[in-house]
Protein backbone atom coordinates (compact mmCIF):
# COMPACT_ATOMS: atom_id res chain seq x y z
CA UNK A 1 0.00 0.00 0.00
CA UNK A 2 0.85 3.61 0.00
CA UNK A 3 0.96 6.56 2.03
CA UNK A 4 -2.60 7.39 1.55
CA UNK A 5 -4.00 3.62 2.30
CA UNK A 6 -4.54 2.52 -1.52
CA UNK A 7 -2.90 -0.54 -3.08
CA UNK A 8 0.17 0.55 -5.54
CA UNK A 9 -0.24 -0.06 -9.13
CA UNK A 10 1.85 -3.10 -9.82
CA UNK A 11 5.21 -3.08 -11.11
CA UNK A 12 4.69 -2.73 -14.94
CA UNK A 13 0.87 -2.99 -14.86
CA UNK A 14 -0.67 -0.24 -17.42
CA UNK A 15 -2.49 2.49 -15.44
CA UNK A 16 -5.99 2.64 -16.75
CA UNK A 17 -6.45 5.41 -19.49
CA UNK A 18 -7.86 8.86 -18.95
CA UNK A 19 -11.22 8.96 -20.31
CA UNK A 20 -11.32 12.11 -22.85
CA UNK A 21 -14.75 14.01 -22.47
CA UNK A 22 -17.37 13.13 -25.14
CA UNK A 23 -17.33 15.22 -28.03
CA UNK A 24 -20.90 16.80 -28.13
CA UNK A 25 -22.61 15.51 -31.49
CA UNK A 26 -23.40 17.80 -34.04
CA UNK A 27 -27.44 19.20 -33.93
CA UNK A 28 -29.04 17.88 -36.77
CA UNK A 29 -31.97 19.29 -39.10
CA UNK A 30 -33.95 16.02 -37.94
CA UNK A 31 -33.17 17.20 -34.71
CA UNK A 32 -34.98 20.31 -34.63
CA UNK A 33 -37.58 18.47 -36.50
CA UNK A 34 -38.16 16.26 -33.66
CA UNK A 35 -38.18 18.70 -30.90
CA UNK A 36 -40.39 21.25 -33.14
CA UNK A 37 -42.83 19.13 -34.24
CA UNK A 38 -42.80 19.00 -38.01
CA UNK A 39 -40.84 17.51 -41.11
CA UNK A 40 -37.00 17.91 -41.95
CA UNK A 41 -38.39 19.70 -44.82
CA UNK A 42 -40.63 22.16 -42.84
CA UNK A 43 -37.44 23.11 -41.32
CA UNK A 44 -35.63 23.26 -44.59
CA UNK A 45 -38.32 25.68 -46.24
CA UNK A 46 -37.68 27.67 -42.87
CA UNK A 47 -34.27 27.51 -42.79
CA UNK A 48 -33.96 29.03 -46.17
CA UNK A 49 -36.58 31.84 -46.17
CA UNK A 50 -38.85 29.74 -48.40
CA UNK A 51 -42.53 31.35 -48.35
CA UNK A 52 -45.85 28.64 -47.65
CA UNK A 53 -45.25 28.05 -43.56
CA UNK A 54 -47.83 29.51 -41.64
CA UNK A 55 -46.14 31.87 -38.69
CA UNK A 56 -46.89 29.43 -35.65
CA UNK A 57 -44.82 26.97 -37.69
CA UNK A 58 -42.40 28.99 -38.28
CA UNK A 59 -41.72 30.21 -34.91
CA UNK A 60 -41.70 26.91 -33.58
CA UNK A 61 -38.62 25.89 -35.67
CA UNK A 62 -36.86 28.62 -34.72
CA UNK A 63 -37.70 28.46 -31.81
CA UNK A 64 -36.34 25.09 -31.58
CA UNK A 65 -33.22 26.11 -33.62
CA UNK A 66 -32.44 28.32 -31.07
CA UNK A 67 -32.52 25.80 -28.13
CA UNK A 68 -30.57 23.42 -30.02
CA UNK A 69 -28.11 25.64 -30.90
CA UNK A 70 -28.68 24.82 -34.58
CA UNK A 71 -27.03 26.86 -37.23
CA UNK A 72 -27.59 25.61 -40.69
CA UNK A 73 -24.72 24.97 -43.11
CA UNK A 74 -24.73 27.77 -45.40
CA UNK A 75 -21.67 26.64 -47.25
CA UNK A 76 -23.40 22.69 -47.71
CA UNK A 77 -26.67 24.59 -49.02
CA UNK A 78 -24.74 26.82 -51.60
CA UNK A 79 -22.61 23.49 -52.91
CA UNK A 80 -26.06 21.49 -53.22
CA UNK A 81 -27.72 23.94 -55.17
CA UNK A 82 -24.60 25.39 -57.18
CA UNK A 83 -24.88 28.65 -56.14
CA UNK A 84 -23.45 30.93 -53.50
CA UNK A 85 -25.91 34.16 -53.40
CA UNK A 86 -22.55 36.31 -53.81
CA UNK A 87 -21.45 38.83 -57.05
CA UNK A 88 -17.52 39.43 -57.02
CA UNK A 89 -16.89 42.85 -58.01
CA UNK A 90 -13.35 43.67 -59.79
CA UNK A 91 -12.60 47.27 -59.75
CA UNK A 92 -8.81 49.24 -60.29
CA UNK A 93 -9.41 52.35 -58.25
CA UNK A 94 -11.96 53.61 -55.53
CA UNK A 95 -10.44 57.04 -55.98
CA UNK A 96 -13.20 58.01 -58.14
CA UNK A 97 -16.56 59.09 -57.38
CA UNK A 98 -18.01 57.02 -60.56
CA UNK A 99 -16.72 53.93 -58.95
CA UNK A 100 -17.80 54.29 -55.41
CA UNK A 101 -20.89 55.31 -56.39
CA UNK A 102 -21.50 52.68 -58.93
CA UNK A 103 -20.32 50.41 -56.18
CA UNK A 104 -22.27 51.30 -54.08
CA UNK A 105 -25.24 51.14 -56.43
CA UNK A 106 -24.23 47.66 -57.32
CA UNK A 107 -24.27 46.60 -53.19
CA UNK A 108 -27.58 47.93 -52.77
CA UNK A 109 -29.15 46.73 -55.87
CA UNK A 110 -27.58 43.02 -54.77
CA UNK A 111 -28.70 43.30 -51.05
CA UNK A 112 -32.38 43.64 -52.50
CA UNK A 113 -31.85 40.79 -54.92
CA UNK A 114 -30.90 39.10 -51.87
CA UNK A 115 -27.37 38.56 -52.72
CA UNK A 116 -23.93 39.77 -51.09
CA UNK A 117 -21.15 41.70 -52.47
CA UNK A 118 -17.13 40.50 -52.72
CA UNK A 119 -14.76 43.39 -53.66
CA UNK A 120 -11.69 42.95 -55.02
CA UNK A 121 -9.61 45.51 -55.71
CA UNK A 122 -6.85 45.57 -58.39
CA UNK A 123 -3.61 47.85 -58.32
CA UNK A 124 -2.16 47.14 -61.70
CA UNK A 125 -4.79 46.78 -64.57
CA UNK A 126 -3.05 44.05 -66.93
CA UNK A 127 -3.94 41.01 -68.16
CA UNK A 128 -2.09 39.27 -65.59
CA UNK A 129 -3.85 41.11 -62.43
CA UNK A 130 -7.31 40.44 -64.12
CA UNK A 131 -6.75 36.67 -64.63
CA UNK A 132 -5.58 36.37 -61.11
CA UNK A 133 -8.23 38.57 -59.96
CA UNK A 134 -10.53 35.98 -61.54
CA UNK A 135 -9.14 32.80 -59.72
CA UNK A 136 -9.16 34.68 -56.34
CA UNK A 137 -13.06 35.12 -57.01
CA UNK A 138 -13.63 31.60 -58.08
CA UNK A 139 -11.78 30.61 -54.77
CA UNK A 140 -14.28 32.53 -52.85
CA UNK A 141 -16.93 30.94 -54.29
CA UNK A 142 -19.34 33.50 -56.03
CA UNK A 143 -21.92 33.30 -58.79
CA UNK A 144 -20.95 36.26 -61.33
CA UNK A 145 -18.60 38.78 -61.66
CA UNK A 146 -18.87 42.64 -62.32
CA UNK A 147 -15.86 44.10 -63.86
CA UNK A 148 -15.64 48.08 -63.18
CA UNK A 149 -13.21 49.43 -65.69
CA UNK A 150 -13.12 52.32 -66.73
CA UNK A 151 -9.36 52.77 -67.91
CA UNK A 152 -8.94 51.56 -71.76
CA UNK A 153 -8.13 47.30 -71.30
CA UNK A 154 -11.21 45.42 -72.55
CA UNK A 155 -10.77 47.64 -76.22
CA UNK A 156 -7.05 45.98 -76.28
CA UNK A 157 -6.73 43.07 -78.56
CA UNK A 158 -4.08 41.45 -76.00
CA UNK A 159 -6.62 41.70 -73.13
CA UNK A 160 -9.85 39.57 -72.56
CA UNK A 161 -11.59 37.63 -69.20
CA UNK A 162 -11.94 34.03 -68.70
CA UNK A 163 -14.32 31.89 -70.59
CA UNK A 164 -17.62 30.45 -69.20
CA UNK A 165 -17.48 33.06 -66.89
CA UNK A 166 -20.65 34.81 -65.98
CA UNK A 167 -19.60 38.67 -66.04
CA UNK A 168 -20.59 41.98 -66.99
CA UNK A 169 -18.64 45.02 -67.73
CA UNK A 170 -18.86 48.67 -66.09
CA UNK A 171 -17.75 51.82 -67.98
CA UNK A 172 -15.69 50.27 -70.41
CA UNK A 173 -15.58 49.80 -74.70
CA UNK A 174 -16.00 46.01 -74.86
CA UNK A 175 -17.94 45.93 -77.98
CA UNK A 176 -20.34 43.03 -78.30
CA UNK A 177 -18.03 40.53 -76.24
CA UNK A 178 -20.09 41.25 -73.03
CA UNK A 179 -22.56 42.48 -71.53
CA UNK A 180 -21.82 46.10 -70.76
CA UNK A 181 -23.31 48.77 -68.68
CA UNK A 182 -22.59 52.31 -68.96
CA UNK A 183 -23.42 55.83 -68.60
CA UNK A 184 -24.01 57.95 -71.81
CA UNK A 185 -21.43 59.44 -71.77
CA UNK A 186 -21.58 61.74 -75.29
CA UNK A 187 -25.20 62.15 -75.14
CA UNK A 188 -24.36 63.99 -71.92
CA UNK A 189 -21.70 65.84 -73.19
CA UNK A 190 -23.34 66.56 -76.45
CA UNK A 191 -25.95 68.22 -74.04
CA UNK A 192 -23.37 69.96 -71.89
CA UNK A 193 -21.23 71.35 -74.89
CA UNK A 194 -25.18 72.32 -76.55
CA UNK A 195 -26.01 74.28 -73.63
CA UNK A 196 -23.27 76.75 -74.08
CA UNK A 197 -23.33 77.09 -77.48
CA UNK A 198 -26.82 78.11 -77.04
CA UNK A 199 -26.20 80.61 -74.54
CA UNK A 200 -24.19 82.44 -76.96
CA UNK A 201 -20.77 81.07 -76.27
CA UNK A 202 -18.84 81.25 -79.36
CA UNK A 203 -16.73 78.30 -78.39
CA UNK A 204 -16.38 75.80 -75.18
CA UNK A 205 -13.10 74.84 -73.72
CA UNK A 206 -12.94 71.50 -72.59
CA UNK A 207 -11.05 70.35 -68.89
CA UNK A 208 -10.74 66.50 -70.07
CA UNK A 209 -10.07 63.65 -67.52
CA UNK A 210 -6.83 61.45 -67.69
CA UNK A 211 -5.83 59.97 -71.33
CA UNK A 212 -6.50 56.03 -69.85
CA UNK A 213 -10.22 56.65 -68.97
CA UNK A 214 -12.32 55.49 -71.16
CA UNK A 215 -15.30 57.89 -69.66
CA UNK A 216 -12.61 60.82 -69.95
CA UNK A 217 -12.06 59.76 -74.02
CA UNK A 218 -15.65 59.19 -74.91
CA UNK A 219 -16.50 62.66 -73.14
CA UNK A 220 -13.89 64.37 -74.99
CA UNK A 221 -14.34 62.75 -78.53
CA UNK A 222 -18.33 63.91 -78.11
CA UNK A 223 -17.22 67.27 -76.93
CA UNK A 224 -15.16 67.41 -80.31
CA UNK A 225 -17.23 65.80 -82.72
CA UNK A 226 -20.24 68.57 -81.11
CA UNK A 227 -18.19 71.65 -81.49
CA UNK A 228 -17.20 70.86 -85.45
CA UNK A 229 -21.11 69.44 -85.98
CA UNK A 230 -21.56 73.19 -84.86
CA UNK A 231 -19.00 74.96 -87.32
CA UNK A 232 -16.59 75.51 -84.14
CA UNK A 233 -13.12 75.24 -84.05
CA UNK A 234 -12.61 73.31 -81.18
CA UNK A 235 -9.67 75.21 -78.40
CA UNK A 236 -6.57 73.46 -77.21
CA UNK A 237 -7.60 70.67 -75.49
CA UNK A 238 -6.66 70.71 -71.23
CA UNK A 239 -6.00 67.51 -69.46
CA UNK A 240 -6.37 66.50 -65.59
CA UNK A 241 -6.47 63.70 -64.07
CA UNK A 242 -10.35 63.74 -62.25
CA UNK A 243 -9.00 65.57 -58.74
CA UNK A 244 -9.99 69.17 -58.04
CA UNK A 245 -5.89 69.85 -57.58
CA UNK A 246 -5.78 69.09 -60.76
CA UNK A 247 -8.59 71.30 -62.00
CA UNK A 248 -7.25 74.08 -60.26
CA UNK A 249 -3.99 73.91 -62.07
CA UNK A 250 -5.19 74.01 -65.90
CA UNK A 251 -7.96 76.38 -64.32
CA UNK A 252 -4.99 79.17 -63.92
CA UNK A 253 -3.88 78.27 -66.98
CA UNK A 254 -7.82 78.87 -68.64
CA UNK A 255 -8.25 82.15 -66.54
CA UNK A 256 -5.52 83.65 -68.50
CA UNK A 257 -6.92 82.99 -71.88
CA UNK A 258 -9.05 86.10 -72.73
CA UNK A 259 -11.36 84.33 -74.94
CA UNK A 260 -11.84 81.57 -73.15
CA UNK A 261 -15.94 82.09 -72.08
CA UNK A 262 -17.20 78.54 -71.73
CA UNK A 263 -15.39 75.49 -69.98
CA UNK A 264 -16.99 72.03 -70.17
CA UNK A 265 -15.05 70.24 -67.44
CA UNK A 266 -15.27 66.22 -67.90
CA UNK A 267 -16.08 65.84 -63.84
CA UNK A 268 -16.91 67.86 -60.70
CA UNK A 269 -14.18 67.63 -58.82
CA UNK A 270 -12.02 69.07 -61.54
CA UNK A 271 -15.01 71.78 -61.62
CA UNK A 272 -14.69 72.66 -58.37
CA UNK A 273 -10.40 73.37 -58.46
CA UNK A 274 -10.99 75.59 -61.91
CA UNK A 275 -13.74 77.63 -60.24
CA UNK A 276 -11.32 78.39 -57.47
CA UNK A 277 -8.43 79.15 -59.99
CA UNK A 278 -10.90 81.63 -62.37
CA UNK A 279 -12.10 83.15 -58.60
CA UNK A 280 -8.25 84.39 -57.72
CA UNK A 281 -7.56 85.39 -61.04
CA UNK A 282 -10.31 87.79 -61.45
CA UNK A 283 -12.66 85.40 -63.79
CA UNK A 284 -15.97 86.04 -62.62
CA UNK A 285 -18.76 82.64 -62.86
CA UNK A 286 -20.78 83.63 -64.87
CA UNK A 287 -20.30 86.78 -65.72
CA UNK A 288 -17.14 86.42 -67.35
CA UNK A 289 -16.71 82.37 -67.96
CA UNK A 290 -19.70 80.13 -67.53
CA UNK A 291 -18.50 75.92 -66.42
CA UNK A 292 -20.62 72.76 -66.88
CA UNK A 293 -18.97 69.72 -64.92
CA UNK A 294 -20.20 65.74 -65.52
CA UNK A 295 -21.35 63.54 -62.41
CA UNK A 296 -23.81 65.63 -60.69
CA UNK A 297 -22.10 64.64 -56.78
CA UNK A 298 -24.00 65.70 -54.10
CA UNK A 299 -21.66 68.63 -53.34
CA UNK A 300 -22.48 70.29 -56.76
CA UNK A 301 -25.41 72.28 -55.93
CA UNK A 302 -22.92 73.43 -53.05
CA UNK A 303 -20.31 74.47 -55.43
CA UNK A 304 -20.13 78.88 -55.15
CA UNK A 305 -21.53 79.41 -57.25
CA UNK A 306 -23.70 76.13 -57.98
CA UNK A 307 -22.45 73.72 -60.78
CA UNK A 308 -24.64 72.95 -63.70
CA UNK A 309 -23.51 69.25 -64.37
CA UNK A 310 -24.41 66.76 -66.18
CA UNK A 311 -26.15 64.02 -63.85
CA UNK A 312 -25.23 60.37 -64.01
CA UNK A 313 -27.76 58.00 -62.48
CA UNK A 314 -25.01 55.91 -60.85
CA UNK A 315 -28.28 53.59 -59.53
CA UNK A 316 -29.68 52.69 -62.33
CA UNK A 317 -26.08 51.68 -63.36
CA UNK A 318 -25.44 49.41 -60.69
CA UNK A 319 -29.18 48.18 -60.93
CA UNK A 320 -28.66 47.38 -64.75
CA UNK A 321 -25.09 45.87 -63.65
CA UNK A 322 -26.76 43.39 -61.15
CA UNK A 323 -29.70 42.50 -63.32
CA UNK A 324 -27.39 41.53 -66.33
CA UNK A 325 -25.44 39.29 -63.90
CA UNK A 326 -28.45 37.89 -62.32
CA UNK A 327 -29.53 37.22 -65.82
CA UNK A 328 -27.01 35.24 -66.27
CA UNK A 329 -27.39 33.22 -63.22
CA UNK A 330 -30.86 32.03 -63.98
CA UNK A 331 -30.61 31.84 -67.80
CA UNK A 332 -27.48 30.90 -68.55
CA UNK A 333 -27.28 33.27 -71.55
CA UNK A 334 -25.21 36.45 -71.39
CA UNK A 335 -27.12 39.37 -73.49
CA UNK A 336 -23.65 40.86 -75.36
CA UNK A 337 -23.60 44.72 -75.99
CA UNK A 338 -23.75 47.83 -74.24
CA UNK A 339 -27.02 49.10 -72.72
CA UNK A 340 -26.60 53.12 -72.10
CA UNK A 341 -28.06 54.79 -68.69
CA UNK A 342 -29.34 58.21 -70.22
CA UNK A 343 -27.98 61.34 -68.19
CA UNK A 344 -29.71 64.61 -67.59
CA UNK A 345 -28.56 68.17 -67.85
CA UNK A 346 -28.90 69.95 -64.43
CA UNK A 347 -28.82 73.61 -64.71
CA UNK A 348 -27.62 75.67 -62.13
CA UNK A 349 -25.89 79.19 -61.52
CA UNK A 350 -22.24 78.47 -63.10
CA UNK A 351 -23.66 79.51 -66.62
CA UNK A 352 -24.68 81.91 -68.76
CA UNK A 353 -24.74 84.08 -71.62
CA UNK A 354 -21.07 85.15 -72.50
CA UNK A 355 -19.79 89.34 -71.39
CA UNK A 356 -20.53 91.32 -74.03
CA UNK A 357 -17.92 92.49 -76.39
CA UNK A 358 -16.62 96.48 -75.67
């Protein structure tokens, strides 16, 4: 025996083993069936927000969900049916207001479709980045893919997406290869660049976005193309790069051409730096230059004094996005081409007829 009374193990007997604890068994659907009363399949219709049960019956389940601690495999559910209730969305920057807000757009338009939203942003847009950006997607598992890109790739001959791939295209020229969504982006300028002809304005300046948008080089072609349609020689053409900094730079340049009376800039922000540049060099708005931005961003009725802009309906852009994609889900058939949003002219204070000649 030992100190404490009990008979030693003896020498070279095995000492009983430690009995682990019982791993607790994973709660079952049949299990909340049992305890709630009805069918594995009542609780499957409840489980995934399928209308036909009656409220009781429904608040019985979860009510015995809850005391189970049942949590329904989400993951098992999306393999089983072959679908995920997710859109990836591949986008290069989030540095410009048409992105976040068509982002935006898209995650709200989802959310009521009842689907979530992946982002994945790319640094670098090359073939390379895309294709990778692809796999990463398909690794997380979701149903379609929206692609906003609105720098020049998909009109590149070396550039093009994965097959079999259900995706449609934001503010970009991909001909009839996808489906694309965009804003229209002449007829808006064709409006803006109208606008101040008819006010008298014997010309219009244009404040064009960076040379790899493809919004900056539709606006500017339209801009163009309206001017000679008109029997105008169009100015010099100005370049920035969508920030108000920007703006405000070619905007000192602008306030010291004397017969520059009309400035169509290609977005707000770039608005809002040449109004400040025309203000300290003695340019009156619009006495002595009238400006018409593109975007319509909440700020611009803010603006001093306020912007008339042409106004993109970033909503219906991400709505159009999501149903093409959605589309595509449920019929398997992609509809290839563009479908435009229209925009609207908003008139405000920042225009009007031209000074008078002494």
């Amino acid at each position: 025996m030992d100190g404490t009374g009990r008979n030693s193990p003896t020498p070279g007997t095995p000492l009983p083993a430690t009995r682990s604890p019982r791993r607790r068994r994973t709660v079952s659907m049949a299990d909340v069936a049992q305890l709630a009363g009805v069918s594995s399949q009542t609780v499957s219709r409840v489980s995934n927000g399928f209308p036909g049960v009656n409220e009781q019956t429904r608040r019985q389940v979860l009510t015995a969900m809850k005391e189970l601690g049942y949590r329904p495999n989400s993951a098992a559910r999306a393999l089983k049916r072959g679908e995920f209730r997710t859109i990836g969305v591949i986008t290069f920057t989030l540095a410009t207001t048409g992105n976040v807000r068509t982002l935006e757009a898209i995650a709200t338009s989802a959310a009521q479709e009842g689907y979530a939203v992946t982002l994945l942003p790319v640094a670098v847009p090359t073939q390379d980045e895309v294709r990778g950006a692809f796999s990463r997607l398909g690794e997380l598992a979701v149903d379609a893919v929206i692609v906003i890109m609105e720098v020049h790739l998909l009109d590149a001959a070396q550039l093009s997406l994965p097959p079999h791939v259900k995706v449609v295209v934001a503010d970009s020229d991909a001909g009839d290869r996808f489906t694309v969504v965009d804003t229209d982006q002449a007829g808006g300028t064709r409006d803006a660049v109208r606008h101040l002809l008819e006010l008298g304005h014997r010309t219009v300046w244009h404040l064009a976005g960076p040379e790899e948008s493809f919004a900056a080089q539709r606006r500017t072609d339209a801009w163009r193309t309206e001017l000679e349609s008109a029997g105008r020689t169009p100015p010099p053409l100005v370049r920035g790069d969508w920030s108000a900094e920007s703006g405000y730079r070619a905007g000192l340049h602008l306030a010291e051409q004397q017969d520059c009376t009309a400035v169509f800039a290609a977005n707000d922000q770039m608005a809002l730096g040449l109004l400040r540049a025309l203000h300290e060099r003695g340019r009156r708005v619009p006495e002595d230059v009238s400006v018409v931005g593109f975007d319509d961003i909440p700020e611009a009725g803010s603006f001093l004094p306020p912007l008339t802009t042409v106004h993109q309906d970033f909503a219906e852009v991400g709505r159009r996005c999501v149903e093409g994609v959605l589309h595509q889900v449920r019929q398997s058939e992609p509809e290839h081409g563009t479908r435009l949003v229209p925009t609207q002219l908003v008139v405000r204070r920042s225009t009007a007829p031209p000074p008078r000649q002494g």
